[in-house]
N, C-alpha and C. Protein backbone atom coordinates (compact mmCIF):
# COMPACT_ATOMS: atom_id res chain seq x y z
N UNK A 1 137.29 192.83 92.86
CA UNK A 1 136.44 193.97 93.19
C UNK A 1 137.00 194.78 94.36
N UNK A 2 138.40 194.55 94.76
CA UNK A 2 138.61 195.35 96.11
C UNK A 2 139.10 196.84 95.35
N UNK A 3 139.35 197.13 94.68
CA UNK A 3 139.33 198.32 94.58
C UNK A 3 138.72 198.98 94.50
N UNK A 4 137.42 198.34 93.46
CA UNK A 4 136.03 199.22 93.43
C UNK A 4 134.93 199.39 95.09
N UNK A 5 135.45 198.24 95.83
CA UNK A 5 134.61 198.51 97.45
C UNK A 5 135.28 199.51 97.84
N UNK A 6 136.99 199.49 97.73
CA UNK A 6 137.79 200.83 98.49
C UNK A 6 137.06 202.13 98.20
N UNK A 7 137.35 202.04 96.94
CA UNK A 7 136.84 203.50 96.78
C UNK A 7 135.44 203.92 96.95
N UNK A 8 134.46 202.71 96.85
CA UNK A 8 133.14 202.68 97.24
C UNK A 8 132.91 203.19 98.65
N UNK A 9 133.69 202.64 99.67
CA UNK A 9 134.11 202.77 101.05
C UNK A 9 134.42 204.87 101.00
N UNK A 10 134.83 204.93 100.45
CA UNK A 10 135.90 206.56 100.78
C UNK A 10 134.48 207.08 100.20
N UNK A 11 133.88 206.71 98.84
CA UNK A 11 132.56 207.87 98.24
C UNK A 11 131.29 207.92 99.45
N UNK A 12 131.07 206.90 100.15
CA UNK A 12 129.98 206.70 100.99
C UNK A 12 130.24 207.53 102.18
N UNK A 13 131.45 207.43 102.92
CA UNK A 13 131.99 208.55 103.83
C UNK A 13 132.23 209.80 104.00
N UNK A 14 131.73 210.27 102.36
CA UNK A 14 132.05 211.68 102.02
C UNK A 14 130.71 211.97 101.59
N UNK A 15 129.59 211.35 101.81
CA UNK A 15 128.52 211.91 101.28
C UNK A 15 127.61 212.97 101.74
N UNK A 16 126.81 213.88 101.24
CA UNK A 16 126.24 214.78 101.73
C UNK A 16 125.36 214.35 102.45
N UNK A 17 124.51 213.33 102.31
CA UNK A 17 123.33 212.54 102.92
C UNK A 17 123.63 211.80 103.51
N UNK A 18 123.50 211.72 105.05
CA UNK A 18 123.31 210.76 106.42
C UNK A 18 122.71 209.58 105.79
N UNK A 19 123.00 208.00 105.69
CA UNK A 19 122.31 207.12 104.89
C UNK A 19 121.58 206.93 106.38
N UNK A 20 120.26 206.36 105.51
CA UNK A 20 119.41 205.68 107.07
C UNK A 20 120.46 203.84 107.18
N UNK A 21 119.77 202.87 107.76
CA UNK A 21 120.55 201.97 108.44
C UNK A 21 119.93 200.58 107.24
N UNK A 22 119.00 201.34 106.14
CA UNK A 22 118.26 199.88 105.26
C UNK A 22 119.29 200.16 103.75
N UNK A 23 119.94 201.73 103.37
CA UNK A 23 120.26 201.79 102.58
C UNK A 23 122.31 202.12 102.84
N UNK A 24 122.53 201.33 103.53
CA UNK A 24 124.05 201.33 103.92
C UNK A 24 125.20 200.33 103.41
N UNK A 25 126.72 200.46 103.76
CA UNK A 25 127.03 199.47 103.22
C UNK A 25 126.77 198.27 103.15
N UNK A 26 126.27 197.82 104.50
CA UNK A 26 125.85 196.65 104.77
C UNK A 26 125.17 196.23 103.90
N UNK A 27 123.96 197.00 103.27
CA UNK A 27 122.92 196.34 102.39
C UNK A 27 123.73 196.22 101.45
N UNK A 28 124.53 197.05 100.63
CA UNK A 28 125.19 196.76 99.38
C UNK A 28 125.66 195.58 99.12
N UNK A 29 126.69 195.09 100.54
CA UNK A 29 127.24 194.15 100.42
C UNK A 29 126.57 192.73 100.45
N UNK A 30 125.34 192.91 100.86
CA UNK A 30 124.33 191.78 100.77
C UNK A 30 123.83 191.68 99.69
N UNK A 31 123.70 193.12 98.74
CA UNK A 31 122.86 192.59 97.56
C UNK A 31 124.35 192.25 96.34
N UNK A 32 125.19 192.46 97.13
CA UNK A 32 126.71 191.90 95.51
C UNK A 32 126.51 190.54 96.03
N UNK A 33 126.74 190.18 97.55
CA UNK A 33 126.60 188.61 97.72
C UNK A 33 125.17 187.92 97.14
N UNK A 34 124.59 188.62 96.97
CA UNK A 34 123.14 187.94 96.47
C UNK A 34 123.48 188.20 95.35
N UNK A 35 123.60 188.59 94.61
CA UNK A 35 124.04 188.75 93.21
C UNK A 35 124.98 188.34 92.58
N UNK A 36 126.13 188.30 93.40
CA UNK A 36 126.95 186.83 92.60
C UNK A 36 126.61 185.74 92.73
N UNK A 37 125.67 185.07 93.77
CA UNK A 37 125.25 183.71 93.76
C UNK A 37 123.96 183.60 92.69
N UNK A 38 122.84 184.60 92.45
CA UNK A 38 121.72 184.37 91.30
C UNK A 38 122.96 184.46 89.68
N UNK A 39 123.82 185.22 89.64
CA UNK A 39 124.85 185.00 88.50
C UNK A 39 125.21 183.64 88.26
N UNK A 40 125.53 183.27 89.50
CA UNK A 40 126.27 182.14 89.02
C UNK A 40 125.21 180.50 88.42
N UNK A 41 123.88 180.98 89.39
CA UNK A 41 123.26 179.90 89.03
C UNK A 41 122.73 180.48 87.63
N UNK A 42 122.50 181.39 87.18
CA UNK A 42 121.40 181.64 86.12
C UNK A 42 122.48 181.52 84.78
N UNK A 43 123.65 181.26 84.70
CA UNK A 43 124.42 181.84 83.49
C UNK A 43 125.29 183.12 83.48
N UNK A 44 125.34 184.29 84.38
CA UNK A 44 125.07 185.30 83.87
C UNK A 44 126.83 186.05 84.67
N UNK A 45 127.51 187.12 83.62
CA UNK A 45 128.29 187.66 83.71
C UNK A 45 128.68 188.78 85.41
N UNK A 46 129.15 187.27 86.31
CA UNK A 46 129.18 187.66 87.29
C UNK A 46 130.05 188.85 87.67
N UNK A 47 131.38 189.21 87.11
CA UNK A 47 131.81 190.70 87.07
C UNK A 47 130.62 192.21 86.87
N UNK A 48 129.82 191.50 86.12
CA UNK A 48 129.51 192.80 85.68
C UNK A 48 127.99 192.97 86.66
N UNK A 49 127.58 191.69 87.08
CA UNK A 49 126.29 191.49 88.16
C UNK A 49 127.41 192.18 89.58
N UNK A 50 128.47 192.08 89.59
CA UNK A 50 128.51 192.16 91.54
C UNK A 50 129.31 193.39 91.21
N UNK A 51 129.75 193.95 90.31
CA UNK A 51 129.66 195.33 89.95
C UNK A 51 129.04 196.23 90.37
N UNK A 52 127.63 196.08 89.23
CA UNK A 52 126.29 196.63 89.74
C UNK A 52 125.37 196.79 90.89
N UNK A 53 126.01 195.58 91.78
CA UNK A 53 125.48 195.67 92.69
C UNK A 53 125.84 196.54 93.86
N UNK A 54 127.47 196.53 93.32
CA UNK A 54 128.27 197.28 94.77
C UNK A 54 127.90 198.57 94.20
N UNK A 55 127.10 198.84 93.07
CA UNK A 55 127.30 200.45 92.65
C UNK A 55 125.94 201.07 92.52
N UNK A 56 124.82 200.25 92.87
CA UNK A 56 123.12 200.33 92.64
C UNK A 56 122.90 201.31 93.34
N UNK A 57 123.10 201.73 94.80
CA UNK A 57 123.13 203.12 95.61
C UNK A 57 124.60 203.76 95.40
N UNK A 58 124.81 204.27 94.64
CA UNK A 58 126.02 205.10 94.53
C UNK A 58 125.65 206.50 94.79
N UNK A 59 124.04 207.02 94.11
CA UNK A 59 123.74 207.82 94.66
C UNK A 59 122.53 207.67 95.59
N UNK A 60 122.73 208.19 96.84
CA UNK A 60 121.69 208.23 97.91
C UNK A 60 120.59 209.28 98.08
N UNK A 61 119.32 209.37 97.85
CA UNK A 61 118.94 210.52 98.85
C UNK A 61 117.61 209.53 99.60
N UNK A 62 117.13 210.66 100.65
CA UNK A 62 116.45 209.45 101.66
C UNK A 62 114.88 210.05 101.13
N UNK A 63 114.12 208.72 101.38
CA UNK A 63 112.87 207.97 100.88
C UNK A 63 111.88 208.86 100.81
N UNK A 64 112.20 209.52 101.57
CA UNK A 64 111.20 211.23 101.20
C UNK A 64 111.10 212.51 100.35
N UNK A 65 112.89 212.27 99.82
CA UNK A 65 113.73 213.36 99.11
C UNK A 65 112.87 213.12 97.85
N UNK A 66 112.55 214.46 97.33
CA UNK A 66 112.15 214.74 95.71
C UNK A 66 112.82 213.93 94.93
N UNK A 67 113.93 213.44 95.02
CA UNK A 67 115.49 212.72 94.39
C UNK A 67 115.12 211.71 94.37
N UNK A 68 114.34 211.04 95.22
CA UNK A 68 114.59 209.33 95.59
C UNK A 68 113.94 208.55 94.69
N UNK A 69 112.90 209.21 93.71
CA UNK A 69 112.80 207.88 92.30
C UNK A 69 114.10 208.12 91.58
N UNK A 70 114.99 208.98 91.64
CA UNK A 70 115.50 209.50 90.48
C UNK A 70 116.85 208.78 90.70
N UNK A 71 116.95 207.97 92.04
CA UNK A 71 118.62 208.09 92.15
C UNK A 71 119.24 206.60 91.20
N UNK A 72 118.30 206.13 90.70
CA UNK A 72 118.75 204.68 90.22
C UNK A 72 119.64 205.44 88.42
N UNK A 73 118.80 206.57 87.87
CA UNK A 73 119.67 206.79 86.88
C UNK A 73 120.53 208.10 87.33
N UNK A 74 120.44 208.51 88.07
CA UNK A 74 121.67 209.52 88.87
C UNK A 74 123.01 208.58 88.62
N UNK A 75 122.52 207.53 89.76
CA UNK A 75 123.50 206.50 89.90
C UNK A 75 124.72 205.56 88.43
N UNK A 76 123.77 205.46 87.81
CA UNK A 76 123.89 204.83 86.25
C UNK A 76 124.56 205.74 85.74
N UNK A 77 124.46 207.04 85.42
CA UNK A 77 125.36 207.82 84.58
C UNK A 77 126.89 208.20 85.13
N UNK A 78 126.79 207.91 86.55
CA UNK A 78 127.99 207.87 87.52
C UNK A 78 128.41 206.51 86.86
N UNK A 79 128.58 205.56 86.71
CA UNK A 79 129.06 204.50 86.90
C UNK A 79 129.78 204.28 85.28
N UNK A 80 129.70 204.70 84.12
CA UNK A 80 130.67 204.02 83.63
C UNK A 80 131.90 204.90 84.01
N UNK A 81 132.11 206.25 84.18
CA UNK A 81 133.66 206.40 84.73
C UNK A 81 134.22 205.63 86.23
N UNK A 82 133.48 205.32 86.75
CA UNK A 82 133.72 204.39 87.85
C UNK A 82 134.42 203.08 87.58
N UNK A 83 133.84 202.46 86.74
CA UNK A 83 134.50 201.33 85.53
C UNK A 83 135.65 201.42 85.01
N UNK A 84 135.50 202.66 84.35
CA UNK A 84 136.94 203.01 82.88
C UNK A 84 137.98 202.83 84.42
N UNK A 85 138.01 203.31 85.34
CA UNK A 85 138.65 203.34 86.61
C UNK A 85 138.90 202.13 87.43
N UNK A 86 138.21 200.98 87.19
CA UNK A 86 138.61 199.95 87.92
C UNK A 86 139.12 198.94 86.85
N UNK A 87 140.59 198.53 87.34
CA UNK A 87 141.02 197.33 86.36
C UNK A 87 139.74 196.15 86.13
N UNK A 88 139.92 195.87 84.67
CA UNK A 88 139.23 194.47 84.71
C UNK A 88 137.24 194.98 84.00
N UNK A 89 137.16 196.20 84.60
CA UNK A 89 135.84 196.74 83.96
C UNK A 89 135.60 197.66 83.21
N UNK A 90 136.88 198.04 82.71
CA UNK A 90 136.40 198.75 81.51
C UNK A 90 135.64 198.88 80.38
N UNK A 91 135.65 197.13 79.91
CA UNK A 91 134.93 196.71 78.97
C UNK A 91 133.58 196.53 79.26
N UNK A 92 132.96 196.71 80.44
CA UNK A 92 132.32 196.56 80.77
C UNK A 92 131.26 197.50 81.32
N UNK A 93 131.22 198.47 81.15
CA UNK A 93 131.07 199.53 82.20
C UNK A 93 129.74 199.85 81.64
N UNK A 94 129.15 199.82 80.46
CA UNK A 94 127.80 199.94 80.04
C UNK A 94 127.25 199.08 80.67
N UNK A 95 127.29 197.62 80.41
CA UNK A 95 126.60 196.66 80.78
C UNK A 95 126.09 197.18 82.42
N UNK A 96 127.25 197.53 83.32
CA UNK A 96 127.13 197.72 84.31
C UNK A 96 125.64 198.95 84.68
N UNK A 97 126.55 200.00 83.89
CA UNK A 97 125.39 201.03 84.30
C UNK A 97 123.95 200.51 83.76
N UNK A 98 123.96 199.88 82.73
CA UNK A 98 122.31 199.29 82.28
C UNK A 98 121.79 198.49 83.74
N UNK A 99 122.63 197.64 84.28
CA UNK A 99 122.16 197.76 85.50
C UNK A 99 121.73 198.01 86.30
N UNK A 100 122.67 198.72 87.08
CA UNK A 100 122.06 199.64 87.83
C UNK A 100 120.82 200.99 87.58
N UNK A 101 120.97 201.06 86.19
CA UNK A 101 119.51 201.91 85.54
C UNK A 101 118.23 201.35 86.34
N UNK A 102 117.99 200.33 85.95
CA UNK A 102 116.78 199.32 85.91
C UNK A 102 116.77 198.74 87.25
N UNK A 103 117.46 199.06 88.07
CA UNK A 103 117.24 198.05 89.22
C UNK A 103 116.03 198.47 90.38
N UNK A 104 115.93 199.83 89.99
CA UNK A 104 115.14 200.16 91.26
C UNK A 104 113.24 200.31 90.78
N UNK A 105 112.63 199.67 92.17
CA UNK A 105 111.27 199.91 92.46
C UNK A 105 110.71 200.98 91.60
N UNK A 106 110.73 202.33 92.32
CA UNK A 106 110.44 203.36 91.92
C UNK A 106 110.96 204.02 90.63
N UNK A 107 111.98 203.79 90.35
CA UNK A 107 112.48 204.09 88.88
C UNK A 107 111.93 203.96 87.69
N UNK A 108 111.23 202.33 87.47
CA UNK A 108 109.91 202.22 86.85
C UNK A 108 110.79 201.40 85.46
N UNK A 109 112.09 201.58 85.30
CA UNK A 109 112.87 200.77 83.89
C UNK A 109 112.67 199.52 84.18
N UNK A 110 112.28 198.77 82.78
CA UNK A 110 112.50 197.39 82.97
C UNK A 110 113.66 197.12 82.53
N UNK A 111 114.49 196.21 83.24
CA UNK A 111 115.85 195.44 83.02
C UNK A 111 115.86 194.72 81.66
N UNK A 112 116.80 194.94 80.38
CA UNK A 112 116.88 194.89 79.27
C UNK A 112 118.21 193.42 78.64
N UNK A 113 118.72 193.11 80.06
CA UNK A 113 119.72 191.75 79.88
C UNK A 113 119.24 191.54 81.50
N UNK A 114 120.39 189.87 81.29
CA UNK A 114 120.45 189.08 82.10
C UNK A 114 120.67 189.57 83.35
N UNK A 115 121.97 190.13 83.46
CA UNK A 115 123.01 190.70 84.44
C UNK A 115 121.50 192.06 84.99
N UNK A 116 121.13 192.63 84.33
CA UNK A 116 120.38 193.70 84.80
C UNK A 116 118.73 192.92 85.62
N UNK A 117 118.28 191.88 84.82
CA UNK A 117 117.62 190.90 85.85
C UNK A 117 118.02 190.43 87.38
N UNK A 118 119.09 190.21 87.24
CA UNK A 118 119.99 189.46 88.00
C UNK A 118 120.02 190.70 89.77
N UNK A 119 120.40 191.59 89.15
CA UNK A 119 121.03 192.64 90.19
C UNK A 119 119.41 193.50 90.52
N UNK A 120 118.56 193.26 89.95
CA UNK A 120 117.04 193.61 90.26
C UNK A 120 116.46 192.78 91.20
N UNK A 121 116.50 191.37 90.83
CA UNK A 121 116.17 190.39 91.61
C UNK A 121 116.79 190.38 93.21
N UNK A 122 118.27 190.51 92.95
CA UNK A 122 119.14 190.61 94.37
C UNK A 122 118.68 191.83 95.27
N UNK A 123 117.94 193.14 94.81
CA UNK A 123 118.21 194.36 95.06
C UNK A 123 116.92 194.12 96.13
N UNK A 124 115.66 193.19 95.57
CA UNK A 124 114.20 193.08 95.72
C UNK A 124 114.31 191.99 96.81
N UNK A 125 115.27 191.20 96.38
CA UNK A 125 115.22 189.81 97.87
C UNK A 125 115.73 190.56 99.42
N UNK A 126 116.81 191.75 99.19
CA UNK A 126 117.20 192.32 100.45
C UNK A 126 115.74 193.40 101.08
N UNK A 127 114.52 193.68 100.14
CA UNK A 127 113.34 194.04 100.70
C UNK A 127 112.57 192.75 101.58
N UNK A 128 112.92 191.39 100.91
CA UNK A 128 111.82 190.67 101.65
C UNK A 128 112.32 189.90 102.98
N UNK A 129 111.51 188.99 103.46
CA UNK A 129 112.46 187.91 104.82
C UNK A 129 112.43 188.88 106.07
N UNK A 130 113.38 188.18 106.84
CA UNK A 130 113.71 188.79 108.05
C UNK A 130 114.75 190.52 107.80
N UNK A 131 115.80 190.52 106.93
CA UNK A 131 116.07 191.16 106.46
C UNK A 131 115.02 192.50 106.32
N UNK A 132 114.24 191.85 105.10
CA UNK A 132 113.66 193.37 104.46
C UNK A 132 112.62 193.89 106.09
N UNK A 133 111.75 193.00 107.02
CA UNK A 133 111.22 193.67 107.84
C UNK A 133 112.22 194.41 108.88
N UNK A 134 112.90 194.30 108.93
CA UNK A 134 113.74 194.84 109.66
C UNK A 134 113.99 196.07 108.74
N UNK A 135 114.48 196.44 107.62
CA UNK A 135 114.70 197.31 106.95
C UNK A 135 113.50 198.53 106.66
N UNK A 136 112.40 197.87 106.59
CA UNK A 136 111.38 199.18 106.24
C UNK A 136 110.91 200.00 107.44
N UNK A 137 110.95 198.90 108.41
CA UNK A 137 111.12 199.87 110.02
C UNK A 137 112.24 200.58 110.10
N UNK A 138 113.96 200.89 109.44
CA UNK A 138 114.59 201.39 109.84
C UNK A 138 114.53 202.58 109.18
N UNK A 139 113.62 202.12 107.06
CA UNK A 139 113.61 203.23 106.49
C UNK A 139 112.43 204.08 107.32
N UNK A 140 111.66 204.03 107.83
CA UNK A 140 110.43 204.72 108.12
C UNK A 140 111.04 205.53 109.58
N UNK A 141 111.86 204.74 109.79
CA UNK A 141 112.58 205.69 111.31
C UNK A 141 113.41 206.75 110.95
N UNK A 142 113.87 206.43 109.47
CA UNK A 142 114.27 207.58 109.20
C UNK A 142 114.27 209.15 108.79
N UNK A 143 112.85 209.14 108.62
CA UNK A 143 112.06 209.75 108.37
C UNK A 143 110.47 210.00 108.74
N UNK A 144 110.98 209.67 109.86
CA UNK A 144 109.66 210.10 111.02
C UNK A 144 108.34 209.08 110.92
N UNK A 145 108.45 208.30 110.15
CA UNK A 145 107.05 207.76 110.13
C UNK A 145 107.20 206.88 110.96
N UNK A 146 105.37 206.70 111.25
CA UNK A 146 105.09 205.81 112.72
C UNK A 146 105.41 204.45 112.39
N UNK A 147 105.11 203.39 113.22
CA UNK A 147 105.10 202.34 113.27
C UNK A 147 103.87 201.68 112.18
N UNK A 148 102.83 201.86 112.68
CA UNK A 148 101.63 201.65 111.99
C UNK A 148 100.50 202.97 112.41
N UNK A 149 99.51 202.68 111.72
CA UNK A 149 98.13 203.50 112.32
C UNK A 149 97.99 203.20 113.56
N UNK A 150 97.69 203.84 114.44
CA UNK A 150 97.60 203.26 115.95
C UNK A 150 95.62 203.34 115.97
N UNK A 151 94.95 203.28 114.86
CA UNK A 151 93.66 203.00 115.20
C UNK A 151 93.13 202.62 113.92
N UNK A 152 93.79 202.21 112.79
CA UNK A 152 93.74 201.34 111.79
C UNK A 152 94.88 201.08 111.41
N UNK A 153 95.76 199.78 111.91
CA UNK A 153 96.55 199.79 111.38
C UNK A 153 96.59 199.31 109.95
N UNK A 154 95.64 197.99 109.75
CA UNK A 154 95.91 197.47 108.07
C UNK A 154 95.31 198.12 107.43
N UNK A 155 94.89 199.44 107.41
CA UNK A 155 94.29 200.68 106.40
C UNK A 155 93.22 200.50 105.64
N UNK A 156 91.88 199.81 106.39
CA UNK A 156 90.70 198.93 106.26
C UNK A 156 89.74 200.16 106.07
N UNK A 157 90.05 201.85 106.41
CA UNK A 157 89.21 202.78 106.41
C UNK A 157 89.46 203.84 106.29
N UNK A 158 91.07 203.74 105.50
CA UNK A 158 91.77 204.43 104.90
C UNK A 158 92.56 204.37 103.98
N UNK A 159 93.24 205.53 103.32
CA UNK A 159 94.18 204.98 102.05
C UNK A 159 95.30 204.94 102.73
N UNK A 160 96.23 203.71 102.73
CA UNK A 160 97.56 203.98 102.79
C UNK A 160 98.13 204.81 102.39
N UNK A 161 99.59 204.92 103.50
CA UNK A 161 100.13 206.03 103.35
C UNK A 161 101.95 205.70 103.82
N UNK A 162 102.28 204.98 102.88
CA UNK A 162 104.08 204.51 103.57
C UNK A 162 105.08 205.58 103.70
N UNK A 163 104.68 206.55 103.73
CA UNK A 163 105.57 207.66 104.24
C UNK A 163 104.97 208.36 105.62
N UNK A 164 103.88 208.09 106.29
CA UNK A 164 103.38 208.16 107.33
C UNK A 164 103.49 206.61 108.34
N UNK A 165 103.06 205.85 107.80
CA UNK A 165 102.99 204.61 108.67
C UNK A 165 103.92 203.70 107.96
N UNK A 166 104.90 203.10 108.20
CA UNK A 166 105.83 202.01 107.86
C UNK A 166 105.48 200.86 107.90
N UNK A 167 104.15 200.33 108.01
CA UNK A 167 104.05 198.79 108.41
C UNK A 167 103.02 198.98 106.51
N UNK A 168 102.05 200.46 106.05
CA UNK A 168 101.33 199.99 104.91
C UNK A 168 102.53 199.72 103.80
N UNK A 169 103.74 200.04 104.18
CA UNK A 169 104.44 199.48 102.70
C UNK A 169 104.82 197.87 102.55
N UNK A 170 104.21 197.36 103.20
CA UNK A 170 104.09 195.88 102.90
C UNK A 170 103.03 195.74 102.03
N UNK A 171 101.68 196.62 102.08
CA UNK A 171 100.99 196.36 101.14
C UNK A 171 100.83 196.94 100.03
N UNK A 172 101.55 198.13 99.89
CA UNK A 172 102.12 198.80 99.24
C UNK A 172 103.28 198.33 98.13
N UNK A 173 103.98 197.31 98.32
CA UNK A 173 105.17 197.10 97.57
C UNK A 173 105.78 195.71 98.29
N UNK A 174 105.87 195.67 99.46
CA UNK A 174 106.81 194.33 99.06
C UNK A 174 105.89 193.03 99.18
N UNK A 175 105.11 193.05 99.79
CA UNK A 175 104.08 191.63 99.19
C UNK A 175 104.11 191.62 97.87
N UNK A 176 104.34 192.36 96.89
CA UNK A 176 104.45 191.97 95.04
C UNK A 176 105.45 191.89 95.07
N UNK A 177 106.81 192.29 95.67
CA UNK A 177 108.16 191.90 94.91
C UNK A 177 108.01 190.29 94.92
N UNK A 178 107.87 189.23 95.34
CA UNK A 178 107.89 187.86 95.24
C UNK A 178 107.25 187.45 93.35
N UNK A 179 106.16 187.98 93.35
CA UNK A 179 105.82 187.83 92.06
C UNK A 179 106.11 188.57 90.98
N UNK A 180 107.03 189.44 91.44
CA UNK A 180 107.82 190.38 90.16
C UNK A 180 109.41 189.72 89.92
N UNK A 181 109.49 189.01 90.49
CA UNK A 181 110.88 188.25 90.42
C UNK A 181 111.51 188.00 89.32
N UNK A 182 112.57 188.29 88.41
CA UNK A 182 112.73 188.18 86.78
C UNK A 182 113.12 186.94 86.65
N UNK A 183 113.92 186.40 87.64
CA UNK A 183 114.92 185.02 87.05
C UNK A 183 114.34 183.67 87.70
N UNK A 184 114.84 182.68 87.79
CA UNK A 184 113.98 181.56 88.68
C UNK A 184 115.16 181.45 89.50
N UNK A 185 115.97 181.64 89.58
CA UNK A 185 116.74 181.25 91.03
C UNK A 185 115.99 182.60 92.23
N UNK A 186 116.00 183.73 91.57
CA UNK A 186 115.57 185.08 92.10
C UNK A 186 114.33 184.25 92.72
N UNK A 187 113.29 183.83 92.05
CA UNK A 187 111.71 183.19 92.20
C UNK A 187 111.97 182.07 93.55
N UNK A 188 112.64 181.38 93.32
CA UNK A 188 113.13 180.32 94.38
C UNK A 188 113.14 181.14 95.69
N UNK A 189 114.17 182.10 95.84
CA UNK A 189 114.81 182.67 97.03
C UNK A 189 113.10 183.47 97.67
N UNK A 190 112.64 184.27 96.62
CA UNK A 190 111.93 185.32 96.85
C UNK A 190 110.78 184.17 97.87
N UNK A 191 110.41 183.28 97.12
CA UNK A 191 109.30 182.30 97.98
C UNK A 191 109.10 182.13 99.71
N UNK A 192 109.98 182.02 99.63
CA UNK A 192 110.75 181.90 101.60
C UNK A 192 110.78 183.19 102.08
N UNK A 193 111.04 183.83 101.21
CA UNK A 193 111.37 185.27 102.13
C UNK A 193 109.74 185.63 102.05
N UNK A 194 109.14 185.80 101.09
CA UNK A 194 107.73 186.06 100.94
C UNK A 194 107.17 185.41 102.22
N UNK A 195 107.15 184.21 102.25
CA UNK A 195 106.42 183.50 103.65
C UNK A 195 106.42 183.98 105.48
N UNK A 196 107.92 184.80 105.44
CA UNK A 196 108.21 185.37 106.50
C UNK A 196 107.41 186.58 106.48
N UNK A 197 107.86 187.59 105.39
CA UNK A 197 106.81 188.41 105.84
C UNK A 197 105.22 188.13 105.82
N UNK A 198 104.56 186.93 105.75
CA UNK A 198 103.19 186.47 105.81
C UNK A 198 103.21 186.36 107.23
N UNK A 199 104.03 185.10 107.41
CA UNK A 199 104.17 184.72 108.86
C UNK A 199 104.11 186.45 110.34
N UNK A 200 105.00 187.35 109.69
CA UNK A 200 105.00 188.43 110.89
C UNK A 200 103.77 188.98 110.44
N UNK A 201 103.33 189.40 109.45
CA UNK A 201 102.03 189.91 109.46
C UNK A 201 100.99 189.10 110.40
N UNK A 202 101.38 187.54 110.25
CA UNK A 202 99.74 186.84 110.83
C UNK A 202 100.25 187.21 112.25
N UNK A 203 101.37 186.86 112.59
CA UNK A 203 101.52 187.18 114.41
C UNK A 203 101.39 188.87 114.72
N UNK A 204 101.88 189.80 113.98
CA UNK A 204 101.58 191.17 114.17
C UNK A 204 99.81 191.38 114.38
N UNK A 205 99.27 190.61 113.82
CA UNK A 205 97.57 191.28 113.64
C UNK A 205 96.96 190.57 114.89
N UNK A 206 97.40 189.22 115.44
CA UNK A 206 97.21 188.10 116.50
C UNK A 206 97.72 189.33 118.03
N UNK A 207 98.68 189.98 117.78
CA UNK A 207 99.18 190.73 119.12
C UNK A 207 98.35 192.34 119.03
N UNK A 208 97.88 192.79 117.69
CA UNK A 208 97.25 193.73 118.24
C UNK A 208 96.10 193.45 118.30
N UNK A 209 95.18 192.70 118.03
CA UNK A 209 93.98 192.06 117.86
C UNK A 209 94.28 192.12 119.55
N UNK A 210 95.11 191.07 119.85
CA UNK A 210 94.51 190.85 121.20
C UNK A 210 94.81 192.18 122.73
N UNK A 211 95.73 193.00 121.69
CA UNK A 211 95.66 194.36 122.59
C UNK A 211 94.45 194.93 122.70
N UNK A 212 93.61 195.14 121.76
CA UNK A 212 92.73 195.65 121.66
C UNK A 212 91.92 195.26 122.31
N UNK A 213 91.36 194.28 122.82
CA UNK A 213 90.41 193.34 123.60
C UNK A 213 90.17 194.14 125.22
């Protein structure tokens, strides 16, 4: 795969869109490493899983952009010439883009093979844990939203709103990625990470609870 990161490396540096700090290389490279290890335990055609993974944000726009359900098949129709282009994936390059089609939240496709389970599952574990809280505070910084409600924060007398406050998209979306999990190694991982974000929620509500006092 070093050719396909090189050039992955040069397309990300030339992009029109400033990435925020949750959708960067870094994450990529966490969700191919998470994705060749659910490959390898589940059966599944690890070329074409850590492929997909290095290529799932190929196109970026940020979490507010009109674009941002749209970029998972933006991304997908980019990717089989990306393939015909890297030794070793040519044959492969559908499989790939079916991938990356289906991988995203907002996109709404369900994943139609293994490999496209696989790179969904990896995409959803870098939302949960220590990881993903760290990440939805960086997406929400990127785009101006607060921390939480500063006079409801768990939205007990209001409708959430995760493009205003960054703490309701926990209830919003990633408290269900654990039970949307496609594969059982995915299900395994997701469990633990699920518990962390329980765990900061119970100490987050314990520290403003007792601000409030």
């Amino acid at each position: 795969m070093a050719p396909l990161l090189a050039r992955l490396r040069a397309h990300l540096a030339a992009e029109p869109f400033p990435r925020d700090a949750a959708h960067d290389l870094g994450h990529i490279l966490r969700v191919a490493r998470l994705a060749d290890r659910l490959a390898a335990e589940e059966g599944a055609d690890r070329d074409v899983c850590v492929a997909a993974a290095l290529l799932h944000d190929l196109v970026y726009r940020p979490k507010n952009h009109p674009e941002s359900p749209l970029t998972a098949r933006l991304a997908a129709d980019l990717v089989p010439a990306w393939c015909r282009e890297t030794p070793g994936l040519e044959a492969k390059a559908e499989a790939v883009a079916a991938a990356v089609a289906s991988h995203s939240w907002s996109g709404g496709e369900a994943p139609a093979s293994l490999e496209a389970e696989v790179v969904q599952d990896a995409d959803r574990l870098e939302a949960l844990g220590a990881i993903g809280i760290a990440r939805v505070f960086a997406t929400g910084a990127s785009f101006g939203a607060g921390l939480w409600h500063p006079e409801d924060p768990w939205g007990e007398g209001r409708d959430l709103d995760d493009k205003a406050w960054s703490l309701d998209h926990f209830e919003r979306k990633l408290l269900k990625l654990a039970a949307a999990m496609r594969t059982p190694a995915g299900r395994r991982r997701a469990q633990a990470r699920h518990a962390t974000l329980l765990r900061y929620l119970e100490d987050l509500r314990a520290e403003l609870d007792a601000d409030s006092r």
